[in-house]
Protein backbone atom coordinates (compact mmCIF):
# COMPACT_ATOMS: atom_id res chain seq x y z
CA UNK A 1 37.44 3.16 -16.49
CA UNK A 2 34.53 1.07 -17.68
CA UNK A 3 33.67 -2.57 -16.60
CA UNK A 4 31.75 -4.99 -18.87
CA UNK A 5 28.87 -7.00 -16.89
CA UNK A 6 27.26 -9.81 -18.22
CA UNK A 7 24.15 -9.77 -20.35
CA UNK A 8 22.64 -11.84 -18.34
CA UNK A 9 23.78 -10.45 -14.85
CA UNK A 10 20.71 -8.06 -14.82
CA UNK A 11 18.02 -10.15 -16.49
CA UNK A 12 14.35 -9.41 -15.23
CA UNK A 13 14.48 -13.35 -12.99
CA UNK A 14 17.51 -12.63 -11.16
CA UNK A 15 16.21 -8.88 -9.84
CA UNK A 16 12.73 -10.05 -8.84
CA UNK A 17 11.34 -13.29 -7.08
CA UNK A 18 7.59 -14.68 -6.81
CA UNK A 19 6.62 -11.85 -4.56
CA UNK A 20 6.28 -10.01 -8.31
CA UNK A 21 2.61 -10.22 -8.17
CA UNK A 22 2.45 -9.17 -4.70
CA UNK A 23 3.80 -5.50 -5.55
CA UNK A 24 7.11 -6.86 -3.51
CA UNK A 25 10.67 -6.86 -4.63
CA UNK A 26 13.36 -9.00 -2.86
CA UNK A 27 16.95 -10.76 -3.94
CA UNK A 28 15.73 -13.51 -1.43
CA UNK A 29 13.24 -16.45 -1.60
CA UNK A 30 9.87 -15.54 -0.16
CA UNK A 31 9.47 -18.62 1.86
CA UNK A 32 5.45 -17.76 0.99
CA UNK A 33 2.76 -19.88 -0.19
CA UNK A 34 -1.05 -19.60 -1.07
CA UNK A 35 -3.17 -22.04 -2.02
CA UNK A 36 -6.91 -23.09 -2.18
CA UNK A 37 -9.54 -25.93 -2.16
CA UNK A 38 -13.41 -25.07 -2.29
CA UNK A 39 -14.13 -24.12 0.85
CA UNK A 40 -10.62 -22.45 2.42
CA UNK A 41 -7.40 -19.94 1.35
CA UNK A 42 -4.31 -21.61 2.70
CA UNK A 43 -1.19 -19.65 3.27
CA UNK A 44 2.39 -20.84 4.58
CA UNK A 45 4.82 -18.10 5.79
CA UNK A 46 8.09 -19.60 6.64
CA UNK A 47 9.57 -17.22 9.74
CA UNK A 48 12.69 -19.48 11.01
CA UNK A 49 14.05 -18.40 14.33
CA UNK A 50 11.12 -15.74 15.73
CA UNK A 51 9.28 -17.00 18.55
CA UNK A 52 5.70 -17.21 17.91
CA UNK A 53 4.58 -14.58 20.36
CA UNK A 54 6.89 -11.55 18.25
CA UNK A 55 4.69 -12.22 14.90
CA UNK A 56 2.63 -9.56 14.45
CA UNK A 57 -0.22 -10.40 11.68
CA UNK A 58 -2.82 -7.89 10.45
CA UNK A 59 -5.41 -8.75 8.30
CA UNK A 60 -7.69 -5.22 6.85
CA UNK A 61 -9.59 -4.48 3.95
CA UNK A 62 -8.43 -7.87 2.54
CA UNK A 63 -5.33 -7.75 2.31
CA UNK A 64 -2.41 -9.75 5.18
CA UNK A 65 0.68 -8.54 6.42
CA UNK A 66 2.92 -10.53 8.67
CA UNK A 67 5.99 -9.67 10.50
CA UNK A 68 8.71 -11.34 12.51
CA UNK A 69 11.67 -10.74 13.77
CA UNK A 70 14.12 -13.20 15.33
CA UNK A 71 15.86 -11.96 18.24
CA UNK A 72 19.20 -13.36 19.78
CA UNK A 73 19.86 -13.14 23.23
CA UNK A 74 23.37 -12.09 24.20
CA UNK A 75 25.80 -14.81 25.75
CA UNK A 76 27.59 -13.39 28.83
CA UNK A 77 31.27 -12.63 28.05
CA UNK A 78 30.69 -12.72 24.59
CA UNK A 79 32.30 -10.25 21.94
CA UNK A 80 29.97 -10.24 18.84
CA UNK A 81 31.98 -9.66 15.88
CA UNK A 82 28.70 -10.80 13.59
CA UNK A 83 24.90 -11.68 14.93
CA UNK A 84 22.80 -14.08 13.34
CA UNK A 85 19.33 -11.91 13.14
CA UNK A 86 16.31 -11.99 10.69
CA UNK A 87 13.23 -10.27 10.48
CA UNK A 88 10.32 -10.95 7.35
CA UNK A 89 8.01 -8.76 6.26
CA UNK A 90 5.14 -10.30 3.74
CA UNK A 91 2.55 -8.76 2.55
CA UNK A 92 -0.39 -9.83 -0.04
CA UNK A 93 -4.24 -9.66 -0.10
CA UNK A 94 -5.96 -12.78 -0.23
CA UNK A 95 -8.64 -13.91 -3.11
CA UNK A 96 -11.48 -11.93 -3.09
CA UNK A 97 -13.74 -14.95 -2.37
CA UNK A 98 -12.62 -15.35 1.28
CA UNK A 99 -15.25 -14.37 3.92
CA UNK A 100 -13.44 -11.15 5.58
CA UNK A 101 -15.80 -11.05 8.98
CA UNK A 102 -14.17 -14.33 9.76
CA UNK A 103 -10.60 -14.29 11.09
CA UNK A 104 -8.17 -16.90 10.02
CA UNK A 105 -6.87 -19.82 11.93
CA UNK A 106 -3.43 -19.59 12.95
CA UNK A 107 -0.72 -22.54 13.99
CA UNK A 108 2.97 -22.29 13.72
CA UNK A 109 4.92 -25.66 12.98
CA UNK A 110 8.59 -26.00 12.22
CA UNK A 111 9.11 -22.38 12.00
CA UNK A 112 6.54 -22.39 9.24
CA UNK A 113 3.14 -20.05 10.22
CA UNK A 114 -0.09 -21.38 8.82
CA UNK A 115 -3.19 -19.30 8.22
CA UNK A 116 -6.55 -20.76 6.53
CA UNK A 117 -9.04 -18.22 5.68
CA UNK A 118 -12.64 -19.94 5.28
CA UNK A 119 -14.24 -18.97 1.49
CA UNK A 120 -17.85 -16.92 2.10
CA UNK A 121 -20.53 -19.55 1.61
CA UNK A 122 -21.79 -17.44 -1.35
CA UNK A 123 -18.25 -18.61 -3.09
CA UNK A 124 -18.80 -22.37 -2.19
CA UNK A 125 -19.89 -24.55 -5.80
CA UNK A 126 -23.34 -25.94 -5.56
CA UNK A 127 -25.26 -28.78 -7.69
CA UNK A 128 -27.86 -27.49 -9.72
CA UNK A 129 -30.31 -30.38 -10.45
CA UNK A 130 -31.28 -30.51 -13.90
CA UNK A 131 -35.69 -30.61 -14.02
């Protein structure tokens, strides 16, 4: 027996997300975002649910990894049937103009982590006065 599947049920879009460039696969939304200005790399990792102290971020060579998991803590009496439980993994390396002896600054807002990675000075524009 044979089943017909819609061309366009395995198009490239629908098998791969942004994380493309990254080297990562996933049928979910990344929830990441990197950006920059002249003097700083700005990344967003969204990590709903996991408590702050259970992210675990590495930063080597250039390249950042984050993970989180979100844990749920049992309710007495309970019989779980289903748990609610998440863990994210990203990975990426950052532009090669970042200074890598400096570690990033961290916050987490709204289940959203923020990292900014200061650019070396030798990537920072300059004038150059015209004699």
């Amino acid at each position: 027996m044979s089943y017909l599947v819609p061309r366009s049920f395995f198009t490239l879009p629908s098998l791969m997300d942004e994380d493309w460039d990254s080297g990562m696969m996933s049928n979910t939304p990344s929830g990441l975002s990197i950006s920059d200005d002249d003097t700083s790399v700005y990344v967003e990792a969204a990590l709903p649910g996991v408590d702050p102290t259970e992210i675990d971020i590495t930063f080597e060579k250039g390249v950042v990894r984050i993970v989180g998991e979100s844990k749920k803590e049992e309710k007495e009496g309970r019989k779980y049937f289903r748990r609610l439980q998440s863990s994210f993994s990203y990975q990426f390396s950052v532009p090669s103009d970042v200074d890598l002896a400096k570690d990033p600054q961290t916050k987490i807002e709204h289940g959203v982590l923020h990292l900014t990675f200061a650019k070396s000075e030798k990537a920072q524009p300059r004038k150059i006065k015209v004699a």
